[in-house]
N, C-alpha and C. Protein backbone atom coordinates (compact mmCIF):
# COMPACT_ATOMS: atom_id res chain seq x y z
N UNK A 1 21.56 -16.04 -9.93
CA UNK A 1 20.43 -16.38 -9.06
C UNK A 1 19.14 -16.47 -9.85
N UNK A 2 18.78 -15.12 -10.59
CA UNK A 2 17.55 -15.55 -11.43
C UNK A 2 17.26 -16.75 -12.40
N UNK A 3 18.52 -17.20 -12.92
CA UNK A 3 18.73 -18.01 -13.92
C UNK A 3 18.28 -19.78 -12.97
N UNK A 4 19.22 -19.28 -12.19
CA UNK A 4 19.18 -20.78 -11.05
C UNK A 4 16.96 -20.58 -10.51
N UNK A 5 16.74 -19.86 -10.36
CA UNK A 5 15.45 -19.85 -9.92
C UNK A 5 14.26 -19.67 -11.10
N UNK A 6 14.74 -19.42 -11.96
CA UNK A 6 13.91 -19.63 -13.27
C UNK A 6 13.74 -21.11 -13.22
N UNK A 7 14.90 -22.16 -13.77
CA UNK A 7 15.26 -23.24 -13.55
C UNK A 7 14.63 -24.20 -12.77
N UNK A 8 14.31 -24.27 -11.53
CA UNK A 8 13.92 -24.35 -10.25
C UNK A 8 12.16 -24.25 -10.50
N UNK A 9 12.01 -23.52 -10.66
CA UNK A 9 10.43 -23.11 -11.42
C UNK A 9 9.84 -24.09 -12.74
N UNK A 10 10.55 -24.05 -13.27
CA UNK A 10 10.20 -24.96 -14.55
C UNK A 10 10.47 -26.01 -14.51
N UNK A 11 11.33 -26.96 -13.44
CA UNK A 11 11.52 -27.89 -12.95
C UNK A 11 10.28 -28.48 -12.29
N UNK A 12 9.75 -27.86 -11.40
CA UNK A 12 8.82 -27.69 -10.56
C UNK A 12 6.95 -27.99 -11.26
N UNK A 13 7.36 -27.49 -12.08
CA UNK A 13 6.02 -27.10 -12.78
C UNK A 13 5.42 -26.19 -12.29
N UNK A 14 6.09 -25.29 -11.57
CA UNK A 14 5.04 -23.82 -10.98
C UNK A 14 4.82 -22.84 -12.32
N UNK A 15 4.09 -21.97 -12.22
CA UNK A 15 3.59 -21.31 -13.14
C UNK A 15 4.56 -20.06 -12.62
N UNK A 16 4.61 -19.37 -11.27
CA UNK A 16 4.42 -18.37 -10.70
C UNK A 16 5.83 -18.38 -9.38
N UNK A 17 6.80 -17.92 -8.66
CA UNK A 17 7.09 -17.26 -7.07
C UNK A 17 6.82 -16.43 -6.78
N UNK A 18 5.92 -16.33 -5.79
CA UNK A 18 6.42 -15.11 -5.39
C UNK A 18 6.77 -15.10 -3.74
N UNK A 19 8.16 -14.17 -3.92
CA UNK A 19 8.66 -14.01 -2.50
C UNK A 19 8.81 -12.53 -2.31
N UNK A 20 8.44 -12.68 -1.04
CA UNK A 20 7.67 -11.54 -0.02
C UNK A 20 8.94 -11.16 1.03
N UNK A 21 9.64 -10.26 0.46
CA UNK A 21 10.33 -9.54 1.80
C UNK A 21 9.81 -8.80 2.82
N UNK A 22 9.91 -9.54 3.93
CA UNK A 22 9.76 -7.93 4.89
C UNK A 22 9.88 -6.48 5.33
N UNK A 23 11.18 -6.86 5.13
CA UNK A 23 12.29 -6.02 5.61
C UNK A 23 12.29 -4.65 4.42
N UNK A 24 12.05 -4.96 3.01
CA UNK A 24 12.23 -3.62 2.49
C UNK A 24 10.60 -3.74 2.06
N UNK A 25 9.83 -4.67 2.46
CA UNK A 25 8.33 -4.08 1.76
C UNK A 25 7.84 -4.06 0.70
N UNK A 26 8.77 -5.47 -0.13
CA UNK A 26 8.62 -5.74 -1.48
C UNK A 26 8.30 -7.06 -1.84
N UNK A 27 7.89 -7.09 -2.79
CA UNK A 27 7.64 -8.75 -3.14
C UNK A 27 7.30 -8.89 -4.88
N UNK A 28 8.23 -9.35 -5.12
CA UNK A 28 8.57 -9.84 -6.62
C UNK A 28 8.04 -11.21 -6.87
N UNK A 29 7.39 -10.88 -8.18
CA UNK A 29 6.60 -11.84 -8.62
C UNK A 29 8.25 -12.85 -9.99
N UNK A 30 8.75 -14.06 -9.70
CA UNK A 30 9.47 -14.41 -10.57
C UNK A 30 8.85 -15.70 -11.44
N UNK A 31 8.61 -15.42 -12.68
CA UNK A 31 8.55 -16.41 -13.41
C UNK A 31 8.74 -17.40 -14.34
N UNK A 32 8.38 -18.44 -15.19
CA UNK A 32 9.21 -19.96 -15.36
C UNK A 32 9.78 -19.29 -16.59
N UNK A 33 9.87 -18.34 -17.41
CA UNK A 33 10.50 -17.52 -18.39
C UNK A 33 11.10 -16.76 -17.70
N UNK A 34 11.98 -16.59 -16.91
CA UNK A 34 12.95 -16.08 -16.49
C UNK A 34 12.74 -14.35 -15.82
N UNK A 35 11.34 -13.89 -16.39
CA UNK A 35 11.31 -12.79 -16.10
C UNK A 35 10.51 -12.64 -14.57
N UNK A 36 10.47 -11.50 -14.20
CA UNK A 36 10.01 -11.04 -12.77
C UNK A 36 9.22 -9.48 -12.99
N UNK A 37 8.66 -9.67 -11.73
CA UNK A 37 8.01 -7.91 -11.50
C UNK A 37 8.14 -7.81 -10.14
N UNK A 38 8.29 -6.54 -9.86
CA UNK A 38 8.95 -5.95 -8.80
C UNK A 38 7.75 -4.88 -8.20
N UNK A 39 7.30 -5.15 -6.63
CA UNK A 39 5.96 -4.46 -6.77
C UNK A 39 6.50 -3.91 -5.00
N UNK A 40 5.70 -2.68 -4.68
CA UNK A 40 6.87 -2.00 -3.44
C UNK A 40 5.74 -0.81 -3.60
N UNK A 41 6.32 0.03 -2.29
CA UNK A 41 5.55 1.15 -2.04
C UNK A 41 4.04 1.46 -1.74
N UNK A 42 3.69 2.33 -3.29
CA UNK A 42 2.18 2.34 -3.54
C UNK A 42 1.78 1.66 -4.77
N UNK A 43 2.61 0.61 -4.78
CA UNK A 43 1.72 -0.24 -6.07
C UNK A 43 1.16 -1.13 -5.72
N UNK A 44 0.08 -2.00 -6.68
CA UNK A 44 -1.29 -2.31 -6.89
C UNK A 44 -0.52 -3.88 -7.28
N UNK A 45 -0.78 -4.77 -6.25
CA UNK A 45 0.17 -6.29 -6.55
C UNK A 45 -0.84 -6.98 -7.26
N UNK A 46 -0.76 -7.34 -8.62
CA UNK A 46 -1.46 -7.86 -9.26
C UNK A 46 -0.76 -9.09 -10.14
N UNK A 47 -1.42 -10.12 -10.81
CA UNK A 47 -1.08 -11.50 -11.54
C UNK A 47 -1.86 -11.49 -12.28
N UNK A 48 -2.89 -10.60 -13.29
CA UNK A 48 -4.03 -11.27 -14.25
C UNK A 48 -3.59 -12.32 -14.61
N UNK A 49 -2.63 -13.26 -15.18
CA UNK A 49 -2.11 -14.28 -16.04
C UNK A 49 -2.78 -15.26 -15.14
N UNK A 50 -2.58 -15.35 -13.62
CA UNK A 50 -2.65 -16.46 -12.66
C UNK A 50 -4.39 -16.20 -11.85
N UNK A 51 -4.17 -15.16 -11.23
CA UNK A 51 -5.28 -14.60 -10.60
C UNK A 51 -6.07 -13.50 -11.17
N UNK A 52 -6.70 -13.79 -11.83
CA UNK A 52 -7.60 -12.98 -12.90
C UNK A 52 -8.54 -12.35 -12.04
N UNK A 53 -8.51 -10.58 -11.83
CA UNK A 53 -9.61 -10.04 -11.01
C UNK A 53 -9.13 -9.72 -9.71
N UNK A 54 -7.74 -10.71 -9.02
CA UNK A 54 -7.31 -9.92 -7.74
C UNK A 54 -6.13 -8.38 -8.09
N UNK A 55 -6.58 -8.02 -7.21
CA UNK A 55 -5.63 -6.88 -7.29
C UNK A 55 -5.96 -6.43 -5.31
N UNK A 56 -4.28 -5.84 -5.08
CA UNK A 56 -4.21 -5.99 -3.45
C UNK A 56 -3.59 -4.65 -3.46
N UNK A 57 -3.92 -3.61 -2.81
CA UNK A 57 -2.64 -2.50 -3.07
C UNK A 57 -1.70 -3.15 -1.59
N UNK A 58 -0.32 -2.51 -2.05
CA UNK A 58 1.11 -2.85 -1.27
C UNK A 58 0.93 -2.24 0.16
N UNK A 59 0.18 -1.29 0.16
CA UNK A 59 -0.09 -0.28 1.92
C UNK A 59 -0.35 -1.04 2.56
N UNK A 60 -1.71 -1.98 2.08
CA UNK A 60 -2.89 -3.32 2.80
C UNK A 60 -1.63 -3.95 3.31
N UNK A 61 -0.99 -4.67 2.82
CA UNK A 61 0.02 -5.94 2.85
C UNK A 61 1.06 -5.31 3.71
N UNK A 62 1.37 -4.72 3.99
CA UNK A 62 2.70 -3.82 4.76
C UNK A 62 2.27 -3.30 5.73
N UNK A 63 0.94 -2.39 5.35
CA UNK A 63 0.14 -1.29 6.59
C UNK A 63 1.21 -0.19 6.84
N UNK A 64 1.54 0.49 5.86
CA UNK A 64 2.01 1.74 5.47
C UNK A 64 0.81 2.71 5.15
């Protein structure tokens, strides 16, 4: 799956996915190098690479 969505990305010309689960309250950042970050709980959802200066904590976004 990552491999197929890396792929998909660099096809694309996106820089960046990110998909937002509901259900467990997570949302992984996957990108056109194959790698990802995994952001959940009480962490601080951030992109400097893309969005330089945002930072959102995960509570806001969920309301936990």
């Amino acid at each position: 799956m990552q491999y197929l969505l890396s792929c998909a990305i660099q096809r694309s010309g996106a820089l960046r996915v990110w998909i937002v689960d509901l259900e467990t309250r997570m949302i992984v950042i996957h990108k056109a190098d194959g790698t990802n970050t995994l952001f959940g709980g009480t962490d601080r959802l951030e992109d400097p690479e893309i969005l330089p200066g945002f930072a959102l904590d995960m509570q806001k976004i969920f309301g936990t």
